[in-house]
C-alpha atoms as a PDB file:
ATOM      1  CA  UNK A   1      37.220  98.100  -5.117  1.00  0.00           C
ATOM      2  CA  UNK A   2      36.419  95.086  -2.651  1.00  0.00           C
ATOM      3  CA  UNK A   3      38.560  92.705  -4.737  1.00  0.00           C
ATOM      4  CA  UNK A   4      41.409  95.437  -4.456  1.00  0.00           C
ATOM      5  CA  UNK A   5      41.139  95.373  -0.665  1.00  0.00           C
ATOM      6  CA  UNK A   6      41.124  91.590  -0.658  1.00  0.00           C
ATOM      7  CA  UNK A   7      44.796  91.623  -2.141  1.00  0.00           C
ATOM      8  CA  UNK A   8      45.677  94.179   0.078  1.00  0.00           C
ATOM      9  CA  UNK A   9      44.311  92.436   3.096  1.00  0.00           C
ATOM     10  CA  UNK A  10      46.113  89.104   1.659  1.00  0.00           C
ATOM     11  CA  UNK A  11      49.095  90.803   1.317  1.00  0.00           C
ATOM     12  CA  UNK A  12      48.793  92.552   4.213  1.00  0.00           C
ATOM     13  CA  UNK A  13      48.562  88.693   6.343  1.00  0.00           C
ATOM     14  CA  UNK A  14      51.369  87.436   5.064  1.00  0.00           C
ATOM     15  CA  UNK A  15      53.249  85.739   7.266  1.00  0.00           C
ATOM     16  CA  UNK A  16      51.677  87.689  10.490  1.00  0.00           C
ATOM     17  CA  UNK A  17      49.614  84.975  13.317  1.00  0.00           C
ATOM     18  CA  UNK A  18      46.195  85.116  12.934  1.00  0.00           C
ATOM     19  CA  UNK A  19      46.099  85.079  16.890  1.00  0.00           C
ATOM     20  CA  UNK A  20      47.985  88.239  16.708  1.00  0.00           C
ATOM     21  CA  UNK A  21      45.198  90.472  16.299  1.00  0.00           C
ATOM     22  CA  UNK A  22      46.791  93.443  16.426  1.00  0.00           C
ATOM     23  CA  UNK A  23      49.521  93.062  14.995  1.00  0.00           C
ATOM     24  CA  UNK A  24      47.171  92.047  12.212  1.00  0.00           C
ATOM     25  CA  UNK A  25      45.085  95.108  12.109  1.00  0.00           C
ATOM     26  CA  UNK A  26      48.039  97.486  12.021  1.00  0.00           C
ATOM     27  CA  UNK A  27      49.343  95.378   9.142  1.00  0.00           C
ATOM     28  CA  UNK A  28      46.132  95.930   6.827  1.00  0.00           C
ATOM     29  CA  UNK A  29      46.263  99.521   8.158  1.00  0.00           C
ATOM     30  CA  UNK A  30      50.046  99.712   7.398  1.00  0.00           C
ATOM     31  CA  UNK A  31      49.766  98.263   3.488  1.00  0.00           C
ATOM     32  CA  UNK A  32      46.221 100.523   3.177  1.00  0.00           C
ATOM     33  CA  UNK A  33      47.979 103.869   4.092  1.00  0.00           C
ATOM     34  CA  UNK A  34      50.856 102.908   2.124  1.00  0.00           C
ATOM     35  CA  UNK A  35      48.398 102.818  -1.057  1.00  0.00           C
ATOM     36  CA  UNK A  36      46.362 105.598  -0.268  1.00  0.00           C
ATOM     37  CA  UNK A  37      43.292 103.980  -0.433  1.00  0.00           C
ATOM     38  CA  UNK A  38      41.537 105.064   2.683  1.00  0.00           C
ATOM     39  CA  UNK A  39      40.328 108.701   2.783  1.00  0.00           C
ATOM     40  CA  UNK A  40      40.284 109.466   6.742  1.00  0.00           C
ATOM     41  CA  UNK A  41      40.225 107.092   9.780  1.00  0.00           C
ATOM     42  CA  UNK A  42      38.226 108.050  13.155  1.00  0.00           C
ATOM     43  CA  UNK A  43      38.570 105.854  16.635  1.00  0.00           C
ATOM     44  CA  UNK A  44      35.196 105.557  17.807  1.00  0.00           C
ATOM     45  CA  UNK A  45      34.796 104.682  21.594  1.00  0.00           C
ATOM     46  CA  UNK A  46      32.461 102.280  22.533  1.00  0.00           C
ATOM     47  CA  UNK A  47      30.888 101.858  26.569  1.00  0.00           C
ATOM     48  CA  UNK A  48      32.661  99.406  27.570  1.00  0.00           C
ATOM     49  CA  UNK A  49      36.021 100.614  26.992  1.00  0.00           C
ATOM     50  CA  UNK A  50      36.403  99.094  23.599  1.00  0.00           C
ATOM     51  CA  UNK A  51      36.988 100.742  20.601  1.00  0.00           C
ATOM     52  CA  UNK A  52      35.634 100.691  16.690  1.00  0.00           C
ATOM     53  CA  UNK A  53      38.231 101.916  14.476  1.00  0.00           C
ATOM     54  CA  UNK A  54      36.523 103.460  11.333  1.00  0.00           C
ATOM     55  CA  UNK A  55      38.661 104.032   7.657  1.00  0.00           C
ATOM     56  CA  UNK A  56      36.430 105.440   5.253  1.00  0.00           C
ATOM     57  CA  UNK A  57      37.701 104.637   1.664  1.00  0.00           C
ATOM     58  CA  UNK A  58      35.984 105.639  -1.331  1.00  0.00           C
ATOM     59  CA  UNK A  59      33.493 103.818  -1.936  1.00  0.00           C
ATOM     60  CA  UNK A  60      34.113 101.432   1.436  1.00  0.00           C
ATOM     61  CA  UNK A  61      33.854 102.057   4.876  1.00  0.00           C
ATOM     62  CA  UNK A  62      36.258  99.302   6.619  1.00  0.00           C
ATOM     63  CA  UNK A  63      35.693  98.369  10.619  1.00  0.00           C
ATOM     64  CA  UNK A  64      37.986  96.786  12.924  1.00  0.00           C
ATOM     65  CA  UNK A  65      36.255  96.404  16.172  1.00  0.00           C
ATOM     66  CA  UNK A  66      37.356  94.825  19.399  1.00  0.00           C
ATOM     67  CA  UNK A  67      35.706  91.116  19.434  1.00  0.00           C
ATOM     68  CA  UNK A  68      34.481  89.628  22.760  1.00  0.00           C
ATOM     69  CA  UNK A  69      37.168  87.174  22.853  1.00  0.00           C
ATOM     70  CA  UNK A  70      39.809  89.394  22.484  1.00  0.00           C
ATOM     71  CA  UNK A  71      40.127  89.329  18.617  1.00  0.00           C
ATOM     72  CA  UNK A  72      39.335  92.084  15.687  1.00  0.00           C
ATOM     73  CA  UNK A  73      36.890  91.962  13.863  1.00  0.00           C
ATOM     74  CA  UNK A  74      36.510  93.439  10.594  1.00  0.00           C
ATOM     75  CA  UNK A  75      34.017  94.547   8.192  1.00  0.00           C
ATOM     76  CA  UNK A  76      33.716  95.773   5.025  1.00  0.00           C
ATOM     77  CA  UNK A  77      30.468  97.524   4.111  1.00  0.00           C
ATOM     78  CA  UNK A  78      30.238  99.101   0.441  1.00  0.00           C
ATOM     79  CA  UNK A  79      28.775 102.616   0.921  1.00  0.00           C
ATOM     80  CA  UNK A  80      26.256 103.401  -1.765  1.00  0.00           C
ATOM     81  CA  UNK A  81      27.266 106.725  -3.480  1.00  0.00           C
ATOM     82  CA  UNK A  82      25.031 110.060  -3.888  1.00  0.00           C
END
């Protein structure tokens, strides 16, 4: 599953700034719910006004968070089934 979301993700940055975080995020999001590969997603508000954006996938739980400089950050953690 984690190389599939690489070539999404790869496909997904085509030709999109890397400075253009957003832009960026909605793009992965974009090609992801146009696979149907993510199960549910959940905005999760953090203290200071930022946000974590959850997408739970089958076996993957993907993050994009807002960075302290402005940028997204994303994880990918692999979530261990039952």
């Amino acid at each position: 599953m984690g190389v599939v979301f690489t070539d999404i993700a790869m496909q997904a940055l085509k030709n999109i700034r890397k400075d253009d975080t957003e832009r960026w995020r909605l793009a992965i999001i974009g090609k992801l719910q146009s696979d149907n590969v993510f199960n549910h997603c959940r905005r999760l508000p953090r203290p200071d006004g930022k946000a974590v954006y959850l997408y739970v996938m089958q076996d993957l739980h993907i993050t994009f968070e807002d960075g302290p400089d402005e940028r997204t950050v994303w994880n990918v953690t692999s979530v261990p089934r039952p």
